[in-house]
PDB file of N, CA and C in Angstrom:
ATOM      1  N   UNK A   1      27.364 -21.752  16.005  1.00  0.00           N
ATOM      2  CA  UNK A   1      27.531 -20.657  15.073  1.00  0.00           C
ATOM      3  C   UNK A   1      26.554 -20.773  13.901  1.00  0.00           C
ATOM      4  N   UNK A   2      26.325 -21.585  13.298  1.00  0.00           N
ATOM      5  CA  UNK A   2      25.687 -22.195  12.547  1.00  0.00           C
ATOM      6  C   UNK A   2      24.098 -21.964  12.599  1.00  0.00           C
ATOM      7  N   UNK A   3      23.942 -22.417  14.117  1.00  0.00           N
ATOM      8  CA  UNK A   3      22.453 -21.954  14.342  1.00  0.00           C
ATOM      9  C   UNK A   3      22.028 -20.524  14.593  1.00  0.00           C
ATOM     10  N   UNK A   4      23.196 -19.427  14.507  1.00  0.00           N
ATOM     11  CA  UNK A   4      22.619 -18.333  14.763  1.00  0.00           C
ATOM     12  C   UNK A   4      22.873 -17.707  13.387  1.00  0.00           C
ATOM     13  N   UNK A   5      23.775 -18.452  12.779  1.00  0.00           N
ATOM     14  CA  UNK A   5      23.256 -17.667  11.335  1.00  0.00           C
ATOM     15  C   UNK A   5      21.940 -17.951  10.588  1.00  0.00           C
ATOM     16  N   UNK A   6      21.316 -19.165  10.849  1.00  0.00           N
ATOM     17  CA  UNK A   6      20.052 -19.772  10.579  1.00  0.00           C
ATOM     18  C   UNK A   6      19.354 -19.245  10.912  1.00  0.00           C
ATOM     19  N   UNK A   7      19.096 -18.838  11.952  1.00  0.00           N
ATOM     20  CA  UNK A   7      18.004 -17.864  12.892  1.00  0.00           C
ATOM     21  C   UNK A   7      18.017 -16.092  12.241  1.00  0.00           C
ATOM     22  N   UNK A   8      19.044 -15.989  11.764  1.00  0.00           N
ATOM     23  CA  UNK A   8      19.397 -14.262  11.724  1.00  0.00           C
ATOM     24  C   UNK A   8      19.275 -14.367  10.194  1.00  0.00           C
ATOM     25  N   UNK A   9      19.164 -15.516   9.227  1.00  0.00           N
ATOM     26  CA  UNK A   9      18.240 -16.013   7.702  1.00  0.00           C
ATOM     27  C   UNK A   9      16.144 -16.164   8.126  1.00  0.00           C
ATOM     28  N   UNK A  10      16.403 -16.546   8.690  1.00  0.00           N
ATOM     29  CA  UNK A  10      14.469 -16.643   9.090  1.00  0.00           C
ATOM     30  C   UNK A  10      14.378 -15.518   9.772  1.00  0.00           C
ATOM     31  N   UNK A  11      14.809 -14.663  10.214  1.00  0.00           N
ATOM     32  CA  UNK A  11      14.586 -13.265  11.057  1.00  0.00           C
ATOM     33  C   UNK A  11      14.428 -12.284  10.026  1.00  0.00           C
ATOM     34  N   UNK A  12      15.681 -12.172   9.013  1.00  0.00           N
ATOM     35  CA  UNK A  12      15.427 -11.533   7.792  1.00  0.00           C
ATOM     36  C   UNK A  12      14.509 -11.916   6.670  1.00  0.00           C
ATOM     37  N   UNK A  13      14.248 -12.718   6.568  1.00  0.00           N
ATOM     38  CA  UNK A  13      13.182 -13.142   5.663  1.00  0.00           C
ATOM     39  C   UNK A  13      11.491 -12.676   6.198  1.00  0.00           C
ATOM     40  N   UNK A  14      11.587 -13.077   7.719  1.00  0.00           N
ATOM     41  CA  UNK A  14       9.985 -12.605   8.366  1.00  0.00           C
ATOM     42  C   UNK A  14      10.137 -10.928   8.627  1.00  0.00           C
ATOM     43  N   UNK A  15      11.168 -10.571   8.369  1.00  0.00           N
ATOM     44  CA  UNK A  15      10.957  -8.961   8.230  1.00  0.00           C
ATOM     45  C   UNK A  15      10.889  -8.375   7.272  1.00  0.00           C
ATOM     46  N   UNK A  16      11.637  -9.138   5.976  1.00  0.00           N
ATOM     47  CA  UNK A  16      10.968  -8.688   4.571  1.00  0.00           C
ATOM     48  C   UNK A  16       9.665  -8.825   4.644  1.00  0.00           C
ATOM     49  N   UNK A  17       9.210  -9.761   4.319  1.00  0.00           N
ATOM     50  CA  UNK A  17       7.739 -10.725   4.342  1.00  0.00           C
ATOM     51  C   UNK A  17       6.585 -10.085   4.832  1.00  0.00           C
ATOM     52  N   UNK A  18       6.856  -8.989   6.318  1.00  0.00           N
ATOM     53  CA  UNK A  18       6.086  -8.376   6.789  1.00  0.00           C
ATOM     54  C   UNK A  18       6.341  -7.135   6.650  1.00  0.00           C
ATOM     55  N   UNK A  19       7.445  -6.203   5.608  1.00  0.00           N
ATOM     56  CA  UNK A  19       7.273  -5.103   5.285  1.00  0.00           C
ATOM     57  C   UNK A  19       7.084  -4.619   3.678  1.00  0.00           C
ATOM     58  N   UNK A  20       7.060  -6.142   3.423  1.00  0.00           N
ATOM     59  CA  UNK A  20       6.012  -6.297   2.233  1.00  0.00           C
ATOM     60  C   UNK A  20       4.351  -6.757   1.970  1.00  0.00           C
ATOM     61  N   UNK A  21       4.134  -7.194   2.777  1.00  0.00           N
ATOM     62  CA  UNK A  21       2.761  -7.380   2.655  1.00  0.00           C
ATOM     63  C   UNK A  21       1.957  -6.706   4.123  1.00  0.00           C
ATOM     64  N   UNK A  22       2.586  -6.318   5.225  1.00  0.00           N
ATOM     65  CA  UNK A  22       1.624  -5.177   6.046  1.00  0.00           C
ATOM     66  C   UNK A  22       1.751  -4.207   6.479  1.00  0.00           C
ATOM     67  N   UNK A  23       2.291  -3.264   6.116  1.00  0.00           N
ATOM     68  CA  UNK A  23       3.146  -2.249   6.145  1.00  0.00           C
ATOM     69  C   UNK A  23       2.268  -1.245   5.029  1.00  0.00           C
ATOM     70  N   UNK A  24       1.733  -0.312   5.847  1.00  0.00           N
ATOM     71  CA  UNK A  24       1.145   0.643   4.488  1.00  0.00           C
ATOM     72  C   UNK A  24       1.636   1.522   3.563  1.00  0.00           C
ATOM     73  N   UNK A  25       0.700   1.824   2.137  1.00  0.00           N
ATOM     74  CA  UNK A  25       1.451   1.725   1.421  1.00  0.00           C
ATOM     75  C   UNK A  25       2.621   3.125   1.093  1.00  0.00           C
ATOM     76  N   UNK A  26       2.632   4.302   2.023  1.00  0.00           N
ATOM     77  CA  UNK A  26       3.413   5.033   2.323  1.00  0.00           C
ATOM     78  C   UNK A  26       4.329   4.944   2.406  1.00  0.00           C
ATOM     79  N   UNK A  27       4.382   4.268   3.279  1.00  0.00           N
ATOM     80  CA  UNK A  27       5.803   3.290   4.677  1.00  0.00           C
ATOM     81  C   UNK A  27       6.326   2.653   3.321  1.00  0.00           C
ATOM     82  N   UNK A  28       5.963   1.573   2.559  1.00  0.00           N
ATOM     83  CA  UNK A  28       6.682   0.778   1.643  1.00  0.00           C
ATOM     84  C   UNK A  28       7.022   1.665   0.776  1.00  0.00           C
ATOM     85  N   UNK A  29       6.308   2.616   0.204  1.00  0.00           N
ATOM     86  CA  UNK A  29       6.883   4.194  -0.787  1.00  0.00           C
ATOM     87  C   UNK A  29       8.325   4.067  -0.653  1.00  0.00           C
ATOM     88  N   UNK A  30       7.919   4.563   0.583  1.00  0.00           N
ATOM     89  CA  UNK A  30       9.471   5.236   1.481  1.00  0.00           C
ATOM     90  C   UNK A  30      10.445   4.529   1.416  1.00  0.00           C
ATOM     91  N   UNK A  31       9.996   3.340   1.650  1.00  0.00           N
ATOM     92  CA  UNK A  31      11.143   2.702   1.931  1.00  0.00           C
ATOM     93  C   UNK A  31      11.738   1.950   0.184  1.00  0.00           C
ATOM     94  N   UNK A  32      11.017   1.899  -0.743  1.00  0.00           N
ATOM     95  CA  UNK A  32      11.697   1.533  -2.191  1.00  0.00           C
ATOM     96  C   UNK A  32      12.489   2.684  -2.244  1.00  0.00           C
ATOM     97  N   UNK A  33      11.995   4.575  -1.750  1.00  0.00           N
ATOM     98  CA  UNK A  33      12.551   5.693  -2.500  1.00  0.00           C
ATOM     99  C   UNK A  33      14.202   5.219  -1.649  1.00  0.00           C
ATOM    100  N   UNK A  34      14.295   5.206  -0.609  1.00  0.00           N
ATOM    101  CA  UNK A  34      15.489   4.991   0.202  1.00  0.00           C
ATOM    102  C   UNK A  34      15.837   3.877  -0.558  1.00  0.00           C
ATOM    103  N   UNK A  35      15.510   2.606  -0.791  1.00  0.00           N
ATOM    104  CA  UNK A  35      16.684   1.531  -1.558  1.00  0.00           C
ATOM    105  C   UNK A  35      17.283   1.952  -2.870  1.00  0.00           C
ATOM    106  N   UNK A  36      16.262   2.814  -3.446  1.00  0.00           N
ATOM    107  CA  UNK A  36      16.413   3.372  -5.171  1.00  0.00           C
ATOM    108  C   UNK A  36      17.622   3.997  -4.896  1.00  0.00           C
ATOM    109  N   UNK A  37      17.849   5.132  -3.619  1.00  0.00           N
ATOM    110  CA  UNK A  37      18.766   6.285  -3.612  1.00  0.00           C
ATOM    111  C   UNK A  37      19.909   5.605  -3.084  1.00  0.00           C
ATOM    112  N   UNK A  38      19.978   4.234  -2.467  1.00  0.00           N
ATOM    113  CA  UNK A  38      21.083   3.431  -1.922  1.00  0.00           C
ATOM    114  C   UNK A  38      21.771   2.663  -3.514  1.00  0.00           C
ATOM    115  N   UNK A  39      20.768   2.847  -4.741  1.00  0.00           N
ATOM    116  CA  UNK A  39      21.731   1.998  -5.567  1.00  0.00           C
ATOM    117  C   UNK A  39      20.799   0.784  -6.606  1.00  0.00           C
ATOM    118  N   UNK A  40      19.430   0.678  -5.657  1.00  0.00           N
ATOM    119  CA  UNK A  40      19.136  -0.532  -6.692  1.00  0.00           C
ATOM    120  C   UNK A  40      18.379  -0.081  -7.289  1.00  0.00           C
ATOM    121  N   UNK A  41      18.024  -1.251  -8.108  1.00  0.00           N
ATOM    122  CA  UNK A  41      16.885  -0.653  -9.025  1.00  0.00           C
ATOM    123  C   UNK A  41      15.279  -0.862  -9.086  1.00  0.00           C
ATOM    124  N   UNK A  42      14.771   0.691  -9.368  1.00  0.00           N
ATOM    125  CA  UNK A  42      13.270   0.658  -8.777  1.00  0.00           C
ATOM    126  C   UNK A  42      12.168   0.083  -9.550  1.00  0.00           C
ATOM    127  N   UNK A  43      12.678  -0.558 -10.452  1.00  0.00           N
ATOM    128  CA  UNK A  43      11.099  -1.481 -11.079  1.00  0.00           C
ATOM    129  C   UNK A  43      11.311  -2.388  -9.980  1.00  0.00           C
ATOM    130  N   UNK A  44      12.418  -3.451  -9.654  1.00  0.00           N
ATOM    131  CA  UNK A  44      12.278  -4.274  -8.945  1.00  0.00           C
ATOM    132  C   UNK A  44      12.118  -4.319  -7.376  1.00  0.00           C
ATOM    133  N   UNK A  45      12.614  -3.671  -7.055  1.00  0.00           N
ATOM    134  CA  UNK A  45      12.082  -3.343  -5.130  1.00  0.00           C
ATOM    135  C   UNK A  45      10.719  -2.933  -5.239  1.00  0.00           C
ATOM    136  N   UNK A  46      10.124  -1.977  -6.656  1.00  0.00           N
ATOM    137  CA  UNK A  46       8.444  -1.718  -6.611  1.00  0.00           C
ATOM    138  C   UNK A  46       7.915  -2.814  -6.774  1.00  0.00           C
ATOM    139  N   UNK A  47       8.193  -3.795  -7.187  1.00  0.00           N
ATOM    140  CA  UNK A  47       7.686  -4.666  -7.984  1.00  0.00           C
ATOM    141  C   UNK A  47       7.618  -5.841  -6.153  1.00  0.00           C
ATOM    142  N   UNK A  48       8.586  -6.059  -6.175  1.00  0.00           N
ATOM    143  CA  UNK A  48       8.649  -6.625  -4.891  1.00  0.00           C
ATOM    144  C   UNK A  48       7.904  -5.758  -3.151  1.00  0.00           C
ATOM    145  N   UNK A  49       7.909  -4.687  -3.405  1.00  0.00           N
ATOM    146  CA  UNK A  49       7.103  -4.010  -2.079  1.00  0.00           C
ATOM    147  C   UNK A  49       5.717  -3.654  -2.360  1.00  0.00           C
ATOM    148  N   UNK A  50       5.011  -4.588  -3.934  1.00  0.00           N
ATOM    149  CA  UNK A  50       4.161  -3.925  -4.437  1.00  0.00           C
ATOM    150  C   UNK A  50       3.218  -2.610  -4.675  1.00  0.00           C
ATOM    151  N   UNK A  51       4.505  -2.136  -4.597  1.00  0.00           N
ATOM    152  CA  UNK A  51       4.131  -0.454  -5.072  1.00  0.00           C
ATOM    153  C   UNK A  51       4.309   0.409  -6.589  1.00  0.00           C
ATOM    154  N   UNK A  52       3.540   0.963  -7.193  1.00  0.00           N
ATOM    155  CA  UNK A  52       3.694   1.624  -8.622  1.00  0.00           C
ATOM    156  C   UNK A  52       5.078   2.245  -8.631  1.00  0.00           C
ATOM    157  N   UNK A  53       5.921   2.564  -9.484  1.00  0.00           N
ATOM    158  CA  UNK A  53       7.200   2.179  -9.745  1.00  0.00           C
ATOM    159  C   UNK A  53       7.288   3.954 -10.271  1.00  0.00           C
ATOM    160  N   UNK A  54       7.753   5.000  -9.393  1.00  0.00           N
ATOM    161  CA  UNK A  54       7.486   6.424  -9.311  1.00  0.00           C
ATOM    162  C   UNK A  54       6.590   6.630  -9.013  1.00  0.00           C
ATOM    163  N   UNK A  55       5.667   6.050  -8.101  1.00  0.00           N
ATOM    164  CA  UNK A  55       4.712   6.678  -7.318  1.00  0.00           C
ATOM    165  C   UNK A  55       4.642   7.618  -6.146  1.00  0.00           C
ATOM    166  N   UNK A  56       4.993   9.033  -6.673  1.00  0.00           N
ATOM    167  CA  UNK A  56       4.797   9.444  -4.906  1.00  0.00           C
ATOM    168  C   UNK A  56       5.987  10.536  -5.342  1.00  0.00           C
ATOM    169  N   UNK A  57       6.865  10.238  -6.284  1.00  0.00           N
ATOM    170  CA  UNK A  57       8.044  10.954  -6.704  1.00  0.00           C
ATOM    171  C   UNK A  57       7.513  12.450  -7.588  1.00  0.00           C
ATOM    172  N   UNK A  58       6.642  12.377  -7.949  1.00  0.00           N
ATOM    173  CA  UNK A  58       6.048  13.592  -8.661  1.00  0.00           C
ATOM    174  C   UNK A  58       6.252  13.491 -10.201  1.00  0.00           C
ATOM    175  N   UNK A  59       6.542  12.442 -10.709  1.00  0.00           N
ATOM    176  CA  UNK A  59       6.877  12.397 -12.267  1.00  0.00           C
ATOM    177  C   UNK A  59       5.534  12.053 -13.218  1.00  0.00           C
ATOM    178  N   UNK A  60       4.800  11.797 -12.481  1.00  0.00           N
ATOM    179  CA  UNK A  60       3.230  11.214 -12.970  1.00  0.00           C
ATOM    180  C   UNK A  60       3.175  10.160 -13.857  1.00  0.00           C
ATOM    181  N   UNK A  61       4.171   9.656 -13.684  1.00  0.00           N
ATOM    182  CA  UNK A  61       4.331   8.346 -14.565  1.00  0.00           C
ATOM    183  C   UNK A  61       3.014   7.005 -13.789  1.00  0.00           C
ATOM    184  N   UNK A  62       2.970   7.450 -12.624  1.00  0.00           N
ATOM    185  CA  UNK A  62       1.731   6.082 -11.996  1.00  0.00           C
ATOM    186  C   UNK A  62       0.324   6.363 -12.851  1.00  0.00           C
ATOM    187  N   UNK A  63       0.323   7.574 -13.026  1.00  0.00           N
ATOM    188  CA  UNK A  63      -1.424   8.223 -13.118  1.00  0.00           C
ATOM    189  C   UNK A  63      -2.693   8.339 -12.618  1.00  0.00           C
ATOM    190  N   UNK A  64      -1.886   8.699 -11.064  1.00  0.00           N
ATOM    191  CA  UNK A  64      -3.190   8.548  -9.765  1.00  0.00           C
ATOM    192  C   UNK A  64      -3.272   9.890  -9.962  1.00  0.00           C
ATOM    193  N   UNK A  65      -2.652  10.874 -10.470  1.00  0.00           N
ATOM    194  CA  UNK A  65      -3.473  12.356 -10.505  1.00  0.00           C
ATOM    195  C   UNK A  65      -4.288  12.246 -11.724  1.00  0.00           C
ATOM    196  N   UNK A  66      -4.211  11.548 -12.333  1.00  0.00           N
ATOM    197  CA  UNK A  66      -5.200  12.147 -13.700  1.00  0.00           C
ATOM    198  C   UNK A  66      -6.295  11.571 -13.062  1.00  0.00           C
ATOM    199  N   UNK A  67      -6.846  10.556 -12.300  1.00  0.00           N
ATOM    200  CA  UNK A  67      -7.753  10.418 -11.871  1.00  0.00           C
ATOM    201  C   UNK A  67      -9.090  11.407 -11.477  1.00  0.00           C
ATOM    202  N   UNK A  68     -10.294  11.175 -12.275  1.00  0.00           N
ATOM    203  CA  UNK A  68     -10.546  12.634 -11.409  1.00  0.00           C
ATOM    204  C   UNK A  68     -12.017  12.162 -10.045  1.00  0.00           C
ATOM    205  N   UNK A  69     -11.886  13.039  -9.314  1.00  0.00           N
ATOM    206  CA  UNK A  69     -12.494  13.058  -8.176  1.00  0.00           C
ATOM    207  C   UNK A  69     -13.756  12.735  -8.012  1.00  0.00           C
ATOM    208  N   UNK A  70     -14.499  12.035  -7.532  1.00  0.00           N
ATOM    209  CA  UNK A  70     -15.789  11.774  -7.480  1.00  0.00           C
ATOM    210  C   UNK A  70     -16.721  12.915  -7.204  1.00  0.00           C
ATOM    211  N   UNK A  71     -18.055  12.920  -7.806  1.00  0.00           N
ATOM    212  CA  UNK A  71     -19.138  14.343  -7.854  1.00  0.00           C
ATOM    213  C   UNK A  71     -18.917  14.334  -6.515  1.00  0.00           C
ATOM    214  N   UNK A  72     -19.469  15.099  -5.468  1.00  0.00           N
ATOM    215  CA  UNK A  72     -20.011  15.137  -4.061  1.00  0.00           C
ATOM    216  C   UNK A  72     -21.733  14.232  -3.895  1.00  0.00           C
ATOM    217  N   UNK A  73     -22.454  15.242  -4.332  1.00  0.00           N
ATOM    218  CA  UNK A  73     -23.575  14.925  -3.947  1.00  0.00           C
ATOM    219  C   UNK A  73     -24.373  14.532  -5.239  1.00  0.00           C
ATOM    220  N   UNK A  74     -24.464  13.013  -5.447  1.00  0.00           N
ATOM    221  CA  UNK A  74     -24.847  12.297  -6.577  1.00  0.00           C
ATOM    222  C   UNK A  74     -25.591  11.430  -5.817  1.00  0.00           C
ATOM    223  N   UNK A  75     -26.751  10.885  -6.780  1.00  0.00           N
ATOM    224  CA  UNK A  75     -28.260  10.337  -5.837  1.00  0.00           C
ATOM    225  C   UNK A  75     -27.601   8.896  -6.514  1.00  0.00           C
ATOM    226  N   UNK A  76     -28.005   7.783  -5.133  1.00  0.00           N
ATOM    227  CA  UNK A  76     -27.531   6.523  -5.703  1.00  0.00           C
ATOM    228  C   UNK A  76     -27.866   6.169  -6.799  1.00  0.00           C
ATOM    229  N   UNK A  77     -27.372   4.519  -7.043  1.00  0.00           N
ATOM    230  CA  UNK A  77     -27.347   4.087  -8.652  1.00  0.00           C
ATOM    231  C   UNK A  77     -28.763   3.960  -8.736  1.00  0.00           C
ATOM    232  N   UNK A  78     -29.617   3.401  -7.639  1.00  0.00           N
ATOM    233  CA  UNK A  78     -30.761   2.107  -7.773  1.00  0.00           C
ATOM    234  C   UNK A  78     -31.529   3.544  -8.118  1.00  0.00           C
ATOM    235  N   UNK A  79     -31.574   5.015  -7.813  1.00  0.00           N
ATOM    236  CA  UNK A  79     -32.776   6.196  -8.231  1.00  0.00           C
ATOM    237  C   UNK A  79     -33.650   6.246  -6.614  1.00  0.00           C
ATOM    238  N   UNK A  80     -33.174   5.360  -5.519  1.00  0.00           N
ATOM    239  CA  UNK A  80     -33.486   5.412  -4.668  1.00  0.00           C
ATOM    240  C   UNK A  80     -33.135   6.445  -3.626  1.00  0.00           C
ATOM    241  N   UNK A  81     -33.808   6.708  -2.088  1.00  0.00           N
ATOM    242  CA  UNK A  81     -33.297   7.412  -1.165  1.00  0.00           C
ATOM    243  C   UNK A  81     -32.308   7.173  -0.387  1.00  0.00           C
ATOM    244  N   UNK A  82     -31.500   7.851   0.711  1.00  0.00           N
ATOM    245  CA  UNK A  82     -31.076   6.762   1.639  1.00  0.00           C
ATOM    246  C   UNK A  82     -32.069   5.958   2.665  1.00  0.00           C
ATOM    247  N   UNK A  83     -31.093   4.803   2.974  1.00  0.00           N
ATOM    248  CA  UNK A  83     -32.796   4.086   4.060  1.00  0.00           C
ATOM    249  C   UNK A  83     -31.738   3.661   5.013  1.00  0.00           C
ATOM    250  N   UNK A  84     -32.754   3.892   6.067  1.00  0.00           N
ATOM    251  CA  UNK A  84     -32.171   3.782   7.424  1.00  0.00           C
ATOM    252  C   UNK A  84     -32.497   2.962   8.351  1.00  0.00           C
ATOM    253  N   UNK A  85     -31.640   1.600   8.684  1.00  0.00           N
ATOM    254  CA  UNK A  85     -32.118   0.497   9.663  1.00  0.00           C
ATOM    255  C   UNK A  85     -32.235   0.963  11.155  1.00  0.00           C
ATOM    256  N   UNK A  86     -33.460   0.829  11.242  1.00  0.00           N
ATOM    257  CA  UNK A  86     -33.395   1.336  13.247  1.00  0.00           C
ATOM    258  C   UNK A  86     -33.433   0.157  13.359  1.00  0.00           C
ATOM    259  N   UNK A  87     -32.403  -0.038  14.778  1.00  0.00           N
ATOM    260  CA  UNK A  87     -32.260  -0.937  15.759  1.00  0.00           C
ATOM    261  C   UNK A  87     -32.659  -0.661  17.113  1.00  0.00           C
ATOM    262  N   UNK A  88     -33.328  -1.636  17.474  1.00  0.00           N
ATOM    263  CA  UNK A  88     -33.562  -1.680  18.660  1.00  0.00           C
ATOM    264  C   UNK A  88     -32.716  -2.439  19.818  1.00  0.00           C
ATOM    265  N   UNK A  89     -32.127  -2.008  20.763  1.00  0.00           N
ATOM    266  CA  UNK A  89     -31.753  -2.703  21.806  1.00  0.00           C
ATOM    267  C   UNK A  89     -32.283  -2.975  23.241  1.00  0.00           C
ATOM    268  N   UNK A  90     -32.298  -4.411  22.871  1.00  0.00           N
ATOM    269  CA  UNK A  90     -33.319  -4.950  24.454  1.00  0.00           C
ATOM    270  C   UNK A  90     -32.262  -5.778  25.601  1.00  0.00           C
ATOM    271  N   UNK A  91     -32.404  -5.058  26.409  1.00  0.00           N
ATOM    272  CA  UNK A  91     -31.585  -5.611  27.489  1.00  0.00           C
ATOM    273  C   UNK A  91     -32.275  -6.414  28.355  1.00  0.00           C
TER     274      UNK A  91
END
């Protein structure tokens, strides 16, 4: 008995573990907004699924919209062209 509660402690731990650190960062969104609405509290599940803490909720408290958008068509930093490596393949 003993050993299957041990096993079903390291089972839960390698499934936190891996839906905190590879799990994208959508998926982890989602899944703090679902623990928040079950009861806990969301600095700390953000904090732990490392995700911004109302991100995604629409309150703009993260400040990924004020961000603003990169030009389109801006000539690199160096004042240079683009340059293009041809490769050759020899079989």
């Amino acid at each position: 008995m003993w050993q299957t509660i041990i096993v079903a402690l390291i089972v839960a731990a390698a499934l936190l573990h891996f839906s905190t650190k590879y799990l994208p960062a959508g998926v982890r969104r989602a899944i703090v907004r679902g623990l928040v609405r079950c009861g806990l509290d969301e600095a700390k599940m953000s904090k732990l699924f490392k995700v911004a803490p109302g991100c995604g909720s629409g309150c703009g408290s993260c400040g990924s919209c004020d961000t603003p958008a990169p030009p389109a068509n801006t000539p690199p930093a160096d004042g240079g062209t683009k340059r293009v490596i041809m490769m050759h393949v020899q079989r």
